[in-house]
Protein backbone atom coordinates (compact mmCIF):
# COMPACT_ATOMS: atom_id res chain seq x y z
CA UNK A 1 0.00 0.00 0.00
CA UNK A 2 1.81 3.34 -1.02
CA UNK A 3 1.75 6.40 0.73
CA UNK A 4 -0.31 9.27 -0.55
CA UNK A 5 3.14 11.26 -0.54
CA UNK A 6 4.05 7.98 -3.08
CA UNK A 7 1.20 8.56 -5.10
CA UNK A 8 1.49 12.49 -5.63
CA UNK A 9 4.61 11.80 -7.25
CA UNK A 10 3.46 8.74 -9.68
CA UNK A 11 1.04 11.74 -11.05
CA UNK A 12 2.96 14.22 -11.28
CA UNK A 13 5.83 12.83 -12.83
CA UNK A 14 3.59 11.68 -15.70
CA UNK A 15 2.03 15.35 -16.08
CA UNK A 16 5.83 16.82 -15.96
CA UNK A 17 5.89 18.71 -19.47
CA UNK A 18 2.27 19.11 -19.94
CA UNK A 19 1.45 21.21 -16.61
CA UNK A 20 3.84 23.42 -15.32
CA UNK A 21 5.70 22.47 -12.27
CA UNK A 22 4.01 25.32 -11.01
CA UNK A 23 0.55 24.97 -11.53
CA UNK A 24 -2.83 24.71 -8.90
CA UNK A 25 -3.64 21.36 -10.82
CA UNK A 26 -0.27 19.69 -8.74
CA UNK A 27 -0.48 20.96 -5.60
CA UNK A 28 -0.98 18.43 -3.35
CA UNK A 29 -4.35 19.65 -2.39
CA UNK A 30 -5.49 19.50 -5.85
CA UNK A 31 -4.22 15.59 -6.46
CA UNK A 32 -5.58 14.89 -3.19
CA UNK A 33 -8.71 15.61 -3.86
CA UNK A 34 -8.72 14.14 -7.26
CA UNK A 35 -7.42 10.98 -6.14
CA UNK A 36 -10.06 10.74 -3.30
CA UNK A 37 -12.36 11.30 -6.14
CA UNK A 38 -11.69 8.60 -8.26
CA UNK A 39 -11.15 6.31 -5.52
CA UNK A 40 -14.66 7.14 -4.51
CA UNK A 41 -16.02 6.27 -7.91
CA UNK A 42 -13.76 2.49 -7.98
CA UNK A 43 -15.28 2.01 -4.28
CA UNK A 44 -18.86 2.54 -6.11
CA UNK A 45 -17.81 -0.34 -8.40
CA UNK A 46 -17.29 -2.60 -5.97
CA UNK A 47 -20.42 -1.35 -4.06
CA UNK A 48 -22.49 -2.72 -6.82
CA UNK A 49 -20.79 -6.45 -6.50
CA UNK A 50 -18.69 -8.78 -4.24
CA UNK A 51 -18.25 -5.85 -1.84
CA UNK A 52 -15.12 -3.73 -1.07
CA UNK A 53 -11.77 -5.15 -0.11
CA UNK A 54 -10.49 -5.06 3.53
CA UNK A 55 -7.67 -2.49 2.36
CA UNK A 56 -10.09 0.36 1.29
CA UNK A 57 -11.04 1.01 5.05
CA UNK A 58 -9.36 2.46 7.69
CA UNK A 59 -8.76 2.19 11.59
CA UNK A 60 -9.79 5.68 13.38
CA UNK A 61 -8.34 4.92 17.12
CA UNK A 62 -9.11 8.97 18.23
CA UNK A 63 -13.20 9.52 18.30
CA UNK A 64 -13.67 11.18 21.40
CA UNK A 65 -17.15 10.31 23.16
CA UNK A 66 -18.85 13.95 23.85
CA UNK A 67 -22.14 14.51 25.46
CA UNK A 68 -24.75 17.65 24.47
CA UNK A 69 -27.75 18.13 22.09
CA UNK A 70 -28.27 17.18 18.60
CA UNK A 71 -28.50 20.01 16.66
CA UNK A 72 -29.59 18.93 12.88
CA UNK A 73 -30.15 21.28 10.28
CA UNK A 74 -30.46 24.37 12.80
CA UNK A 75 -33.07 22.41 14.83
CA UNK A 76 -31.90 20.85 18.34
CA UNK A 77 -33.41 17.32 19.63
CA UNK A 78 -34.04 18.72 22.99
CA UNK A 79 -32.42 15.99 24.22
CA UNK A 80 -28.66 15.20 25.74
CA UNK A 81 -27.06 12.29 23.89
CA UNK A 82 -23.60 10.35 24.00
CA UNK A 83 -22.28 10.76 20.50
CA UNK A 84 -18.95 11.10 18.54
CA UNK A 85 -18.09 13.67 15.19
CA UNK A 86 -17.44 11.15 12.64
CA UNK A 87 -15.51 11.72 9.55
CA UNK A 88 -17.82 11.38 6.12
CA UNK A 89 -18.51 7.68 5.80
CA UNK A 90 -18.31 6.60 2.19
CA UNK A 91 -22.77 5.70 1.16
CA UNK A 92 -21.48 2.13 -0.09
CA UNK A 93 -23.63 -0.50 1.83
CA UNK A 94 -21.70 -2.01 4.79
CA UNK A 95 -19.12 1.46 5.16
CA UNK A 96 -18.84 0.74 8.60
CA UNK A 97 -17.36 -2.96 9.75
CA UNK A 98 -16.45 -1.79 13.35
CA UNK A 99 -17.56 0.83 16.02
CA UNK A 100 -16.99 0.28 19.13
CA UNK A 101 -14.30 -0.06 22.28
CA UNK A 102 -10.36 0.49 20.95
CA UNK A 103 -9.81 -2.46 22.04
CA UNK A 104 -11.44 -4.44 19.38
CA UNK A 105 -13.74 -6.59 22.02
CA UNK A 106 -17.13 -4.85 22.18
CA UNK A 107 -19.00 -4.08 18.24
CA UNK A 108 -21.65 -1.63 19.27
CA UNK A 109 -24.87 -2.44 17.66
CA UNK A 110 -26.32 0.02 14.61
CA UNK A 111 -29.90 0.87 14.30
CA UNK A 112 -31.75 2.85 12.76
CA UNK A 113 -33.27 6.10 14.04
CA UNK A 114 -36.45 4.98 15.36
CA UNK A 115 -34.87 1.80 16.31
CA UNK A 116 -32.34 3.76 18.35
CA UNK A 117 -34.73 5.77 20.09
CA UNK A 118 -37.63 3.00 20.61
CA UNK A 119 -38.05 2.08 24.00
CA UNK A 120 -35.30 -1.44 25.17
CA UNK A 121 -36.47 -4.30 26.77
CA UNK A 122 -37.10 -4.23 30.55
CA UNK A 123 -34.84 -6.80 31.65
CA UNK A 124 -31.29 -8.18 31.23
CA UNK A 125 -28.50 -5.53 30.21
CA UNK A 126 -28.56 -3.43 26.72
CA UNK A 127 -25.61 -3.76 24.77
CA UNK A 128 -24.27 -0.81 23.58
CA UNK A 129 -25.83 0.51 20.34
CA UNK A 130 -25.12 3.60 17.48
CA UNK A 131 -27.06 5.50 14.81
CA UNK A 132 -25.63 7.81 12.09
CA UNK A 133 -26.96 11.01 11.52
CA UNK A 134 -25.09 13.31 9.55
CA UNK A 135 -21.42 13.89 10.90
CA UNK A 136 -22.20 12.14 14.14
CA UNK A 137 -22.67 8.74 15.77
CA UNK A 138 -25.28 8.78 18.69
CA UNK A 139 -24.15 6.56 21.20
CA UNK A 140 -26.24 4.92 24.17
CA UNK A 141 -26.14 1.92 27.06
CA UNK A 142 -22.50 2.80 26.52
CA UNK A 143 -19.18 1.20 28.95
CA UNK A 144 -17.03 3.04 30.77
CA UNK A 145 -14.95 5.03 27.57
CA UNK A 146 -13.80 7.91 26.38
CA UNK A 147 -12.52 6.95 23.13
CA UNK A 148 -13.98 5.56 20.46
CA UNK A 149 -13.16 2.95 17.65
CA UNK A 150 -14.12 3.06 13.89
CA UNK A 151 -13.39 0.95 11.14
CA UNK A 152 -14.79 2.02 7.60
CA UNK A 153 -14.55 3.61 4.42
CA UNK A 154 -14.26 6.87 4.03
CA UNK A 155 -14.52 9.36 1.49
CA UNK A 156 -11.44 11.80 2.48
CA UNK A 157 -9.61 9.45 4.03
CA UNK A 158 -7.19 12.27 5.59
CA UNK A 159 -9.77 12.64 7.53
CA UNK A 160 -9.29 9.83 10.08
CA UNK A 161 -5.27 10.65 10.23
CA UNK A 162 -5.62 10.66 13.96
CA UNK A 163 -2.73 13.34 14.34
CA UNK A 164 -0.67 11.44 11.59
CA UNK A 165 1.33 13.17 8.97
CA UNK A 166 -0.23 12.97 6.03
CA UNK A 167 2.81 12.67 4.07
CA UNK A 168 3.37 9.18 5.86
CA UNK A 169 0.07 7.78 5.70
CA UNK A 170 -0.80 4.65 4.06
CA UNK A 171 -3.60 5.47 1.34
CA UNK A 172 -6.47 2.97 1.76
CA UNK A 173 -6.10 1.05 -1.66
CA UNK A 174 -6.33 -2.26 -3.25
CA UNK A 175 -3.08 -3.14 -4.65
CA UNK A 176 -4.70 -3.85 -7.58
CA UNK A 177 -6.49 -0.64 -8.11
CA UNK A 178 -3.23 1.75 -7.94
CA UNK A 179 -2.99 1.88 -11.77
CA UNK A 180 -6.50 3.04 -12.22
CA UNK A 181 -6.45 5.31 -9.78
CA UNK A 182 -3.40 6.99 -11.01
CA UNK A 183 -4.64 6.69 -14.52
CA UNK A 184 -8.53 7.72 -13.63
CA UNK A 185 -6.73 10.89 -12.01
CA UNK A 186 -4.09 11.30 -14.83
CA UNK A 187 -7.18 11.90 -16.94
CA UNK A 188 -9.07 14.17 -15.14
CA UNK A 189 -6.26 16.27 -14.60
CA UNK A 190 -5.30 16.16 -18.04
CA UNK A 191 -8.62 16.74 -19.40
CA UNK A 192 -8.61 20.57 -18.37
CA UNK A 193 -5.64 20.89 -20.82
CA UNK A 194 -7.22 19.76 -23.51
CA UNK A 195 -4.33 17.44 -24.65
CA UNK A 196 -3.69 13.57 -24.56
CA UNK A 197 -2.20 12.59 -20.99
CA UNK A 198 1.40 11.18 -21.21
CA UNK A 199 -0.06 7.35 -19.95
CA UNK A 200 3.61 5.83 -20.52
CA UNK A 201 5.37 8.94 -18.99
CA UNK A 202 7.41 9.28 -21.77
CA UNK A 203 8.06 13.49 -21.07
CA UNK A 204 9.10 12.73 -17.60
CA UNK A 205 12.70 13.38 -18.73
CA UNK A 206 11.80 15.97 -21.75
CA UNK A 207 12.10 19.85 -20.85
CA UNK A 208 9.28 22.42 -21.86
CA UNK A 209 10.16 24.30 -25.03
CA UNK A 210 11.60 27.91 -24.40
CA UNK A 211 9.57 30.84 -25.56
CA UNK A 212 10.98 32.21 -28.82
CA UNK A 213 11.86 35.57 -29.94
């Protein structure tokens, strides 16, 4: 699995001579969010059959469990919940394989909404249970923690860096889908030039032409 630092440079070398070394389109903001992009559309494939590979999601170790009202859309529940700020889960069936204690021992149970807030049984103990809604998890019949584990895909995966560099961090990929990616962003990048994209990186050692008098 490369790092995204790794995969920056696969693109840009390819695009040396056609973009200037200069330009928005290869700052690493700009390839970031291309690549997350097309690796949101190659998730989407695999959404549609055998489901997405292990390597597309990520371990988030650093969701703090916070306490307060809902507020969604400008309107508050009324009500104090447990909950977490979750980073934007990728709308694939089955984004989410894990939430629960850090330690790996206790999967919390998802529900829906009106699941969530229906009424539990009277005896015997609950065990601990989520619901999304929006950029939060609402947590109740919660243990003893402050931190929170999640294991899913995301859509920006930078966002569950956990205090990580980005430069260093693994980017949640198939082996097998590297190429495309690179290629699918290639492309897209290339597309808003209007000329071929250099696929076999064949100007990587060429310099641009000089302006002539």
């Amino acid at each position: 699995m490369p790092t995204i630092a790794e995969l920056r440079s696969i693109i840009r070398g390819q695009l040396t001579g056609q973009v200037p070394v200069d330009d928005v389109r290869l700052r690493d903001r700009w390839l970031d969010q291309v690549m997350h992009q097309q690796r949101a559309l190659l998730i989407a494939q695999y959404g549609r059959g055998t489901g997405v590979p292990q390597s597309y999601y990520q371990i988030i170790d650093c969701l703090e469990v916070q306490c307060g009202e809902v507020e969604c859309y400008g309107i508050k529940s009324g009500v104090k919940h447990n909950y977490i700020v979750v980073p934007l889960i990728s709308s694939i069936r089955d984004a989410v394989s894990y939430l629960g204690t850090v330690d790996g021992q206790m999967n919390f149970t998802e529900m829906s909404l009106s699941g969530f807030n229906a009424q539990g049984g009277r005896f015997g103990r609950k065990p601990p249970a989520f619901t999304l809604i929006q950029d939060k998890a609402l947590l109740k019949d919660l243990p003893p923690v402050k931190i929170i584990r999640l294991v899913a895909v995301l859509y920006n995966p930078s966002h569950g860096l956990c205090g990580q560099s980005i430069d260093d961090f693994l980017y949640p990929i198939d082996d097998e889908d590297i190429a495309k990616l690179t290629t699918l962003s290639i492309k897209q990048i290339a597309s808003t030039l209007n000329i071929p994209p250099d696929i076999q990186n064949d100007a990587a050692g060429q310099m641009a032409p000089s302006n002539q008098r």
